[in-house]
Structures are given as structure tokens and as C-alpha cells.
N, C-alpha and C. Protein backbone atom coordinates (compact mmCIF):
# COMPACT_ATOMS: atom_id res chain seq x y z
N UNK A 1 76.18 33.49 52.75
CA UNK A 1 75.93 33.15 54.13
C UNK A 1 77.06 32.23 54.59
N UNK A 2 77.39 32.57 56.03
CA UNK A 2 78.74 31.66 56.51
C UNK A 2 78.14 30.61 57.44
N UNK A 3 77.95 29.26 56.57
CA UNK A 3 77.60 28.29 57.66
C UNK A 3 79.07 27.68 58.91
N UNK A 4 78.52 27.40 59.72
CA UNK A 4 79.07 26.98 61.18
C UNK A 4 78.83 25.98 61.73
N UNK A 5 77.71 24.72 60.88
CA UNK A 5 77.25 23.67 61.87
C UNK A 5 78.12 23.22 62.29
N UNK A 6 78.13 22.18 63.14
CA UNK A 6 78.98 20.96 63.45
C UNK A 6 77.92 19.78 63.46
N UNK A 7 78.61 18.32 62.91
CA UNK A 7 78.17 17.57 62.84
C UNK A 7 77.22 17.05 64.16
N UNK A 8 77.67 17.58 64.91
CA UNK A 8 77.14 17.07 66.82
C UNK A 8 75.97 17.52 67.08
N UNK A 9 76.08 18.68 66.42
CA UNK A 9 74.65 19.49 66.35
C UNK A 9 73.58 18.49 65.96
N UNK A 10 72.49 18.90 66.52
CA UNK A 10 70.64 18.01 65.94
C UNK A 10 70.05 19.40 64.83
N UNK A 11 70.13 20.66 65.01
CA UNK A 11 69.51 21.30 64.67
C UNK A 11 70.56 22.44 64.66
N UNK A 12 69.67 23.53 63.67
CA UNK A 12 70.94 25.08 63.22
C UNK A 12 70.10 25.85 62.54
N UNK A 13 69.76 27.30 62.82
CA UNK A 13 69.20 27.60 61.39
C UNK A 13 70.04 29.14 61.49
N UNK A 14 70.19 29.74 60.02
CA UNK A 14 71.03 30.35 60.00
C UNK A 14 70.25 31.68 59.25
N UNK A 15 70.39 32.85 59.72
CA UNK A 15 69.28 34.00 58.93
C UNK A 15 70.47 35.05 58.40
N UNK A 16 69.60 35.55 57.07
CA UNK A 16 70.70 36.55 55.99
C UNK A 16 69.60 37.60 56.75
N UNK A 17 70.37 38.70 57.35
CA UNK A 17 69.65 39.88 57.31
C UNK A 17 69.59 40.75 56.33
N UNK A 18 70.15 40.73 55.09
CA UNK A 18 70.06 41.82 54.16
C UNK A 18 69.28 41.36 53.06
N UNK A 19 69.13 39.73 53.05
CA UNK A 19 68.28 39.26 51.90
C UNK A 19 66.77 38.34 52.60
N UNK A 20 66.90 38.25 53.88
CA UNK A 20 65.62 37.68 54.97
C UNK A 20 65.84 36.53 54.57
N UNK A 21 67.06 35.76 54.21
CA UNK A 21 66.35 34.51 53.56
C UNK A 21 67.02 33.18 54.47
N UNK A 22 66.32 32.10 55.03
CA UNK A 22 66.70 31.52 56.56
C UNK A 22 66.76 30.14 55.81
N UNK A 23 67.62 29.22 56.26
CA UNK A 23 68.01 27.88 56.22
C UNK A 23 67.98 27.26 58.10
N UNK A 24 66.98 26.06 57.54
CA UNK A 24 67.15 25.36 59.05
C UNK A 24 67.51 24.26 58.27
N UNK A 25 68.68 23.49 59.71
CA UNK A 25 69.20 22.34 58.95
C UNK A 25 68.82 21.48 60.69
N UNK A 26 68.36 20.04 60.79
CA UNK A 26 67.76 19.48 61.33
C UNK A 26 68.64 17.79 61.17
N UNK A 27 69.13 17.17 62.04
CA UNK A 27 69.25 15.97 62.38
C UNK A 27 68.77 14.92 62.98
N UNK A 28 68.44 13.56 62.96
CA UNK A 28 68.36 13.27 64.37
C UNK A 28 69.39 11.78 64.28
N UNK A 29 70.29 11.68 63.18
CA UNK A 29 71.86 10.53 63.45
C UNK A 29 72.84 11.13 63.57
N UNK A 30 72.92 12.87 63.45
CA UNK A 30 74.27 13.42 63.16
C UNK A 30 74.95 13.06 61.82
N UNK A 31 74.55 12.41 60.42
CA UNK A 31 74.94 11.83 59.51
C UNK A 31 74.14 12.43 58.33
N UNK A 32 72.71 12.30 58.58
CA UNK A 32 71.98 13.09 57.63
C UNK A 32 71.25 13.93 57.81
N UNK A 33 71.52 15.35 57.16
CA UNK A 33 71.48 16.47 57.57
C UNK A 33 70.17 17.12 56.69
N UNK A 34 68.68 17.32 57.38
CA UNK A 34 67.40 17.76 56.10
C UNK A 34 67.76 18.93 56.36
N UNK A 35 67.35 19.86 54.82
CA UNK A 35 67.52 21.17 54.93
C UNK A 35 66.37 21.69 54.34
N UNK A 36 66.12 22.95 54.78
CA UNK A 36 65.04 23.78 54.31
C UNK A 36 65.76 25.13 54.35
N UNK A 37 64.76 25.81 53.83
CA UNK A 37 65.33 27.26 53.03
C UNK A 37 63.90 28.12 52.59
N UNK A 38 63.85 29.40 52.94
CA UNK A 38 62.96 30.16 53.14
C UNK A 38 62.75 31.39 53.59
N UNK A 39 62.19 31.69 54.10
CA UNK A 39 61.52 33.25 54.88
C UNK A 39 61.19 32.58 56.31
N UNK A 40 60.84 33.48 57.19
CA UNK A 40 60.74 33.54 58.41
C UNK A 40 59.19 33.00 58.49
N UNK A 41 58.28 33.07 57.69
CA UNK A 41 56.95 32.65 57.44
C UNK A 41 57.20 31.36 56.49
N UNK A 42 58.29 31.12 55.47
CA UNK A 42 57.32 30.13 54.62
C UNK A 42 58.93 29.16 54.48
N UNK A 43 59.13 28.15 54.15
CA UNK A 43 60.15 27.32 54.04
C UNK A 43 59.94 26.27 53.42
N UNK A 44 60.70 25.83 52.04
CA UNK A 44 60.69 24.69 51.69
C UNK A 44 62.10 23.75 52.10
N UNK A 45 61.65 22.16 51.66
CA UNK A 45 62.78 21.43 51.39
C UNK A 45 63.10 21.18 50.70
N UNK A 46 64.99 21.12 51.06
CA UNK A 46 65.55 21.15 49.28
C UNK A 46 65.95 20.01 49.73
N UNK A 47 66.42 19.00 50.63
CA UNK A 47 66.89 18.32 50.34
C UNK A 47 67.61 17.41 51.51
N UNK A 48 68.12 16.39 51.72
CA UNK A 48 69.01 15.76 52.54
C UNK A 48 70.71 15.97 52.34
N UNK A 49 71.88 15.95 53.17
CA UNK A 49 72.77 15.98 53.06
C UNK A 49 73.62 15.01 53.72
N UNK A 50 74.45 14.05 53.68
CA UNK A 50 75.12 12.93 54.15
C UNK A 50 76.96 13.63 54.30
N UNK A 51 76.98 13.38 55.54
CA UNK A 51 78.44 14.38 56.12
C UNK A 51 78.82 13.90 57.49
N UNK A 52 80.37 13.19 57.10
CA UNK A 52 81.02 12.36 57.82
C UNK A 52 81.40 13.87 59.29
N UNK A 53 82.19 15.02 58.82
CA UNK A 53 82.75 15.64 59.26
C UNK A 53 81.67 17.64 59.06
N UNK A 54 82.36 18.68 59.82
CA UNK A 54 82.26 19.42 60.03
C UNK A 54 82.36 20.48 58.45
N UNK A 55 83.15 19.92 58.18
CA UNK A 55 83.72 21.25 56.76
C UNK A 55 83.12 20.28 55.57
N UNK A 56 82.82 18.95 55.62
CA UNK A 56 82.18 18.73 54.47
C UNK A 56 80.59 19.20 54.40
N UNK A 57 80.10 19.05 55.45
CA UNK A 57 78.73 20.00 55.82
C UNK A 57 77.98 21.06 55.93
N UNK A 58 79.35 22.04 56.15
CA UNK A 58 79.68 23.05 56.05
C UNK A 58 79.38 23.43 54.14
N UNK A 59 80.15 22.89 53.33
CA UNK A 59 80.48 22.91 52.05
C UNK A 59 79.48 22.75 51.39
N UNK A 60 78.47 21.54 51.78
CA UNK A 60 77.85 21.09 51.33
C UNK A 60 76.16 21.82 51.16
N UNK A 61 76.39 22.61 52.63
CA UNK A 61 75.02 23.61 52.60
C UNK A 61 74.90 24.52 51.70
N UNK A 62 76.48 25.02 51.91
CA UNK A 62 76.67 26.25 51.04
C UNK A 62 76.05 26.17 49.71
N UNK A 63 76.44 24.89 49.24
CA UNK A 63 76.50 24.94 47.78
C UNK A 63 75.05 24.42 47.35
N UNK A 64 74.07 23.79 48.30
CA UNK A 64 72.69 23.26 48.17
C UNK A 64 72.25 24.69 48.17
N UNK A 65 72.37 25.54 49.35
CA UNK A 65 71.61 26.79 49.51
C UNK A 65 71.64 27.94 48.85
N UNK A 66 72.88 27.71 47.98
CA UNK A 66 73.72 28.66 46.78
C UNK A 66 71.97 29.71 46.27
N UNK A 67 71.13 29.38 45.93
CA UNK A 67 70.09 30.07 45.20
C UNK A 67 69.32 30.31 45.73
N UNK A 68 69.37 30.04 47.30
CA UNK A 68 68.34 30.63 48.27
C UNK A 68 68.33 31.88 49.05
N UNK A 69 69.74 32.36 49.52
CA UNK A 69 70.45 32.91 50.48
C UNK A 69 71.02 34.37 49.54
């Protein structure tokens, strides 16, 4: 999956159509980023993410969401 947030963003969620499998990522400092990961019905959390910039956030989903997506 090709994440795109930007740090400015509050909220993002991003859907795999060939595997159904959806990440919402949710702010409310622009700094720490909660993520969840799931189906369109069911979603857990994996976790928080701390990201000064755009491509470290970017990087950072990827590699949290690596086993979801």
C-alpha cells in the first residue's frame, strides 16, 4: 500500500482493494499519529507513531502496517 499522509492532516485512511485490508490513521497535535488496521467492519490498534515530517510518517506506517495490508 502507498501511503500519502501529510503531517497537517488530522485524519487519512487508506483501502487495499485486492486484499480489503484498510488503515485509518487519526491525529489531533499533528505529531502523534494512532493507527488502526482492519476490514471495513472490524479494526484494531496497532499503535501510535511520533513524526516530525511527511516521509518519516509516511515510512513509518508502512513498516507498522507491513502485516496488515
Amino acid at each position: 500500500m502507498n501511503f500519502d499522509m501529510r503531517t497537517e492532516q488530522n485524519c487519512a485512511s487508506f483501502f487495499n482493494p485486492e486484499t480489503k485490508a484498510l488503515v485509518i490513521v487519526d491525529s489531533f497535535d499533528n505529531r502523534e499519529f494512532d493507527v488502526r488496521a482492519g476490514t471495513l467492519s472490524a479494526t484494531e490498534f496497532l499503535g501510535t507513531i511520533n513524526a516530525s515530517n511527511d516521509d518519516e510518517l509516511n515510512a513509518k506506517l508502512a513498516r507498522m502496517t507491513a502485516d496488515y495490508i
